[in-house]
Every structure is written in C-alpha cells, then in structure tokens.
C-alpha atoms as a PDB file:
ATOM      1  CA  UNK A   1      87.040 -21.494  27.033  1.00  0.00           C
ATOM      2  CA  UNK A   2      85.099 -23.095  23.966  1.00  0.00           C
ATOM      3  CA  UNK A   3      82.387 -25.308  24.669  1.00  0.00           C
ATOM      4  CA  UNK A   4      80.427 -27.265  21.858  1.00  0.00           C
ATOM      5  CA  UNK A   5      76.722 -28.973  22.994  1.00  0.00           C
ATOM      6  CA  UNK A   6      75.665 -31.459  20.371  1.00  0.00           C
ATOM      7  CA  UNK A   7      72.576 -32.745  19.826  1.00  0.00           C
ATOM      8  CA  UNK A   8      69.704 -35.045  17.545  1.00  0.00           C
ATOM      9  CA  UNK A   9      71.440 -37.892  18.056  1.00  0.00           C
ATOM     10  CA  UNK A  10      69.611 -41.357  18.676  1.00  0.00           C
ATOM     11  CA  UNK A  11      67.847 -44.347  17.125  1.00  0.00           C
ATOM     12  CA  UNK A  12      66.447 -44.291  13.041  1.00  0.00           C
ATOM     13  CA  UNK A  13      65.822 -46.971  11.173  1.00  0.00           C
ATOM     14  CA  UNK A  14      67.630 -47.904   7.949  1.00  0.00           C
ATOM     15  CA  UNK A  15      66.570 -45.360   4.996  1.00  0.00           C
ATOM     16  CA  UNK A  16      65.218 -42.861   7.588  1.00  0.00           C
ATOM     17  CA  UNK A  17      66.825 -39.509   8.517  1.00  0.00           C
ATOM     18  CA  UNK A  18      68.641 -37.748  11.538  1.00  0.00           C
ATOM     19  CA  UNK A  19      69.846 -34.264  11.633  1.00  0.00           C
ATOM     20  CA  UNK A  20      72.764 -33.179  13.979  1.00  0.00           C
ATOM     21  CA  UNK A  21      73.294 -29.742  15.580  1.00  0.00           C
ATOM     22  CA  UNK A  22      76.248 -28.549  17.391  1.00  0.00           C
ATOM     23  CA  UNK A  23      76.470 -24.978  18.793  1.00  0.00           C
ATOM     24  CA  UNK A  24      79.669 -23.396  19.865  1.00  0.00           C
ATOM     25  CA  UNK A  25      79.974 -20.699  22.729  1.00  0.00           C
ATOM     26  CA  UNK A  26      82.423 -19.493  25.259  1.00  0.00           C
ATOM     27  CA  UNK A  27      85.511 -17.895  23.909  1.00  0.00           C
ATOM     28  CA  UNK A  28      85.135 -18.556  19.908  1.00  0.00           C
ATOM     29  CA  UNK A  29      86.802 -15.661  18.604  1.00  0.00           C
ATOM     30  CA  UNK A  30      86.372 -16.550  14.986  1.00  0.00           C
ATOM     31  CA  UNK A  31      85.587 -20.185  13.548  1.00  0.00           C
ATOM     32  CA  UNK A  32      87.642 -20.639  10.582  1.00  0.00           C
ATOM     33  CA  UNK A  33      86.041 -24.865  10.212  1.00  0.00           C
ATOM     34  CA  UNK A  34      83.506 -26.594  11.734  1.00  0.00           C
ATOM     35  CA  UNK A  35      82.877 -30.360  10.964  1.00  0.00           C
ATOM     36  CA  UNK A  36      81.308 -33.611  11.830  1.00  0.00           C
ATOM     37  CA  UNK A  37      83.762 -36.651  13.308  1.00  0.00           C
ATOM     38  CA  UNK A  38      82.574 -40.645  13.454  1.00  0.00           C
ATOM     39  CA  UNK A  39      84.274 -43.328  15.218  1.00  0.00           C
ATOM     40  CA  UNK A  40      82.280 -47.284  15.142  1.00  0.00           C
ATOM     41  CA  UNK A  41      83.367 -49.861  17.434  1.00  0.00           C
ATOM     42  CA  UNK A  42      87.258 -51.284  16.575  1.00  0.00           C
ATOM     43  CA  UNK A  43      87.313 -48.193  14.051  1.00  0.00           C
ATOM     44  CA  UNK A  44      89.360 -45.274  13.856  1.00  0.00           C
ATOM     45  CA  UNK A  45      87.952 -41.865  14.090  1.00  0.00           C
ATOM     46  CA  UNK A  46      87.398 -40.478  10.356  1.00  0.00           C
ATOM     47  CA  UNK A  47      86.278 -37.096   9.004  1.00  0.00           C
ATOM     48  CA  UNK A  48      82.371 -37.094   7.895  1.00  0.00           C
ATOM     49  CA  UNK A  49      82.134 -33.935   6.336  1.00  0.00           C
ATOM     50  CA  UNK A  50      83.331 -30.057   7.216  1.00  0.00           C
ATOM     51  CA  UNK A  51      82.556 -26.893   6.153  1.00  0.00           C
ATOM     52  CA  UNK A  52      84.638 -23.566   6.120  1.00  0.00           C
ATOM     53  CA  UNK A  53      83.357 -19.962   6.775  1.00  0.00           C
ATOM     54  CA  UNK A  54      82.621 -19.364   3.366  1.00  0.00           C
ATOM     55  CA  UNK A  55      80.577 -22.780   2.750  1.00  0.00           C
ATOM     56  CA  UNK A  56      83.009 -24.812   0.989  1.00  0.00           C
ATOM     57  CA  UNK A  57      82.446 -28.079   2.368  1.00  0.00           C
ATOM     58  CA  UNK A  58      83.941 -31.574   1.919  1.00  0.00           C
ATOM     59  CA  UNK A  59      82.640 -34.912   2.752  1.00  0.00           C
ATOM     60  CA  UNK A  60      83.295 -38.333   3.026  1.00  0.00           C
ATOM     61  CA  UNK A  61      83.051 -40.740   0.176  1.00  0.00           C
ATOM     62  CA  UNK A  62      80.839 -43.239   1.818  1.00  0.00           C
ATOM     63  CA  UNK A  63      78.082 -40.207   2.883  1.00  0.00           C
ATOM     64  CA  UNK A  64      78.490 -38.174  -0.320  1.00  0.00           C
ATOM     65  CA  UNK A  65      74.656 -37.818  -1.992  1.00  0.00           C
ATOM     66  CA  UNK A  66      73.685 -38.707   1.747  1.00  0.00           C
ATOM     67  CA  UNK A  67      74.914 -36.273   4.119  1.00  0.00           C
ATOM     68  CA  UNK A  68      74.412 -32.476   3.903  1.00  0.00           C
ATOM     69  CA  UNK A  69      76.640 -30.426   6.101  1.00  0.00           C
ATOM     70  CA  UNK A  70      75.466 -26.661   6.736  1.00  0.00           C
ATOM     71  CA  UNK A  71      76.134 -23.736   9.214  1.00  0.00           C
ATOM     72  CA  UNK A  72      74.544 -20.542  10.674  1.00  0.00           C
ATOM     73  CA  UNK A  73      77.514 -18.137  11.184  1.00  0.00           C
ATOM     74  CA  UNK A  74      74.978 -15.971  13.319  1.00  0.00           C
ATOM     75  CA  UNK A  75      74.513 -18.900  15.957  1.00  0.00           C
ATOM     76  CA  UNK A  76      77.804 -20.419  15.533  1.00  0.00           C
ATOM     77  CA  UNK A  77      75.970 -23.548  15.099  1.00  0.00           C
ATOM     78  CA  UNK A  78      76.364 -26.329  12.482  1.00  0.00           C
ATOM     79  CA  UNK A  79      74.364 -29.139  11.341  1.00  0.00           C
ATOM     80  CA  UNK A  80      74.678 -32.433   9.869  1.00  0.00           C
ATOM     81  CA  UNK A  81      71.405 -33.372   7.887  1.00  0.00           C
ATOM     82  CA  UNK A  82      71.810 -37.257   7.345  1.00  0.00           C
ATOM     83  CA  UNK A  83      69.574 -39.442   5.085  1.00  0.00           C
ATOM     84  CA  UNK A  84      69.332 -42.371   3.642  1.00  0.00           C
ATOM     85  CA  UNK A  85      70.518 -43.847   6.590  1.00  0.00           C
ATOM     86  CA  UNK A  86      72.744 -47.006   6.407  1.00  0.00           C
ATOM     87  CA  UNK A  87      73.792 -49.489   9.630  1.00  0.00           C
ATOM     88  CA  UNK A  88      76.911 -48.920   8.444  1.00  0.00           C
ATOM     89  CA  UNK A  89      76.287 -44.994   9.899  1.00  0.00           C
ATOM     90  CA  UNK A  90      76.045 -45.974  13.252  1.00  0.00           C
ATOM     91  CA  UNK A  91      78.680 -44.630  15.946  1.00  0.00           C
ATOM     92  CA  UNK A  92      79.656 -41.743  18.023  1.00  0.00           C
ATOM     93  CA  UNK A  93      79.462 -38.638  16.249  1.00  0.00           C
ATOM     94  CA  UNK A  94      81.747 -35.908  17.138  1.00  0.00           C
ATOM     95  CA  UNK A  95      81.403 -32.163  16.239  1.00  0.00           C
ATOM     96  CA  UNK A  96      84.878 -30.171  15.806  1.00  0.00           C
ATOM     97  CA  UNK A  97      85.646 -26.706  15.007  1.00  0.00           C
ATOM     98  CA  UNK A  98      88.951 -24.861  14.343  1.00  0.00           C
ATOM     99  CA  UNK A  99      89.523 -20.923  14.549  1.00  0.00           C
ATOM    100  CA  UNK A 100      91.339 -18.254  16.312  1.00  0.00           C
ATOM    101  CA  UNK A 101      91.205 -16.088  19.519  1.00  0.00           C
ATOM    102  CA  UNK A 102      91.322 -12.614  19.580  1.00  0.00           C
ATOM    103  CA  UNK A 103      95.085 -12.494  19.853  1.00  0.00           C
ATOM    104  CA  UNK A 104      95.502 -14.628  16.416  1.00  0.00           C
ATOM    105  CA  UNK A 105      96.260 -18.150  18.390  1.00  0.00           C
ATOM    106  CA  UNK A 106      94.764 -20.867  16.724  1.00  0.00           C
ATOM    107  CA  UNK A 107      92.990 -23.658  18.332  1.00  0.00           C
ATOM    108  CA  UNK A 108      90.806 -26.726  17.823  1.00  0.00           C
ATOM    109  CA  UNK A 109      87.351 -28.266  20.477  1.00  0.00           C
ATOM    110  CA  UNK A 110      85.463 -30.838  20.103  1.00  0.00           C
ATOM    111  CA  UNK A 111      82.461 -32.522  21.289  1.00  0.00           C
ATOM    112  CA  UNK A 112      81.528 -34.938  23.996  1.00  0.00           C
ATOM    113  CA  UNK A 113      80.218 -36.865  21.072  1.00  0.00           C
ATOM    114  CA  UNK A 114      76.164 -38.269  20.477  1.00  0.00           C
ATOM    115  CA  UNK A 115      75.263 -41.462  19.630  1.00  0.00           C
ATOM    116  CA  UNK A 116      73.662 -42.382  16.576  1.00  0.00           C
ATOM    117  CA  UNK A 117      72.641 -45.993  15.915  1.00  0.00           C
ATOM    118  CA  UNK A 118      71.378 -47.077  12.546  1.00  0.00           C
ATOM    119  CA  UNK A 119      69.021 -50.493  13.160  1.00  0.00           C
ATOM    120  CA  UNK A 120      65.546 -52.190  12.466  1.00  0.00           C
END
C-alpha cells in the first residue's frame, strides 16, 4: 500500500507565503511523478504543478512566477513553495504521485488533501 501525509497547509494572508510537503511511504516502488492538485468550491480539480524524477516540472499558468515545485528523491517527499499568495489560491490541495511496483504495474495515490485559505 502507498500512503501520502501532507502537510503546511492553513491560513496566509494575501502576498504572504505557504510551503506544502507531502511524503510518500508504504509500497512506492519507484515514483516516476509527483505533483500538487487544487479543487475551490463549484470548481473542478486542476493540475498546479508536477515534477518528474529527473526535475522537469510543469505548472499552471495562473501560479507560474508564483509557485515553485521541488522534490527530495531520498525522502520521497515533495514540496510546493507558494508565494505571492492570491485569494484566488485558496482550496483543497491535493498531493499525487504516479510510479511503478516492483513487478512493473503502474499505479497512481493521492492525498487526503490540506486546506489552504488565502484571506485578510
């Protein structure tokens, strides 16, 4: 089994800064993609930003300049270092990584999800 724990979610003020940290255990075999999820009330889940093995990462338009997504292969963790912080960040963040088990089959987990809530 493959369990991710995130946390650093919570409350920041508008301009301020969060950073997000998800660490995957259990039965990882090896993580091919980990990434960072959103979803704001009456919204649809959308892709923040992801990051392969090697470090390529993508992001979102609207976080771009923002939003640095990182990982520490060692710790099987990644992080989401967000600043600038806009209302328009706040919802559920969800972390999600992709890879494959010792016997090649591919999978996908995700988070729980944390909270993060952008207000003055």
């Amino acid at each position: 089994q493959v369990q991710l724990v995130e946390s650093g979610g919570g409350l920041v003020q508008p301009g301020g800064s969060l950073r997000l940290s998800c660490a995957a255990s259990g039965s990882i075999g090896n993580i091919y993609v980990m990434g960072w999820y959103r979803q704001a009330p009456g919204k649809q889940r959308e892709l923040v930003a992801d990051i392969t093995k090697g470090g390529s990462a993508n992001y979102a338009d609207s976080v771009k300049g923002r939003f640095t997504i990182s990982r520490d292969n060692a710790k099987n963790t990644v992080y989401l270092q967000m600043n600038s912080l806009k209302s328009e960040d706040t919802a559920v963040y969800y972390c999600r990584i992709q890879g494959n088990q010792r016997a090649g089959v591919r999978y996908e987990s995700w988070g729980s999800g944390t909270q993060v809530t952008v207000s003055s």
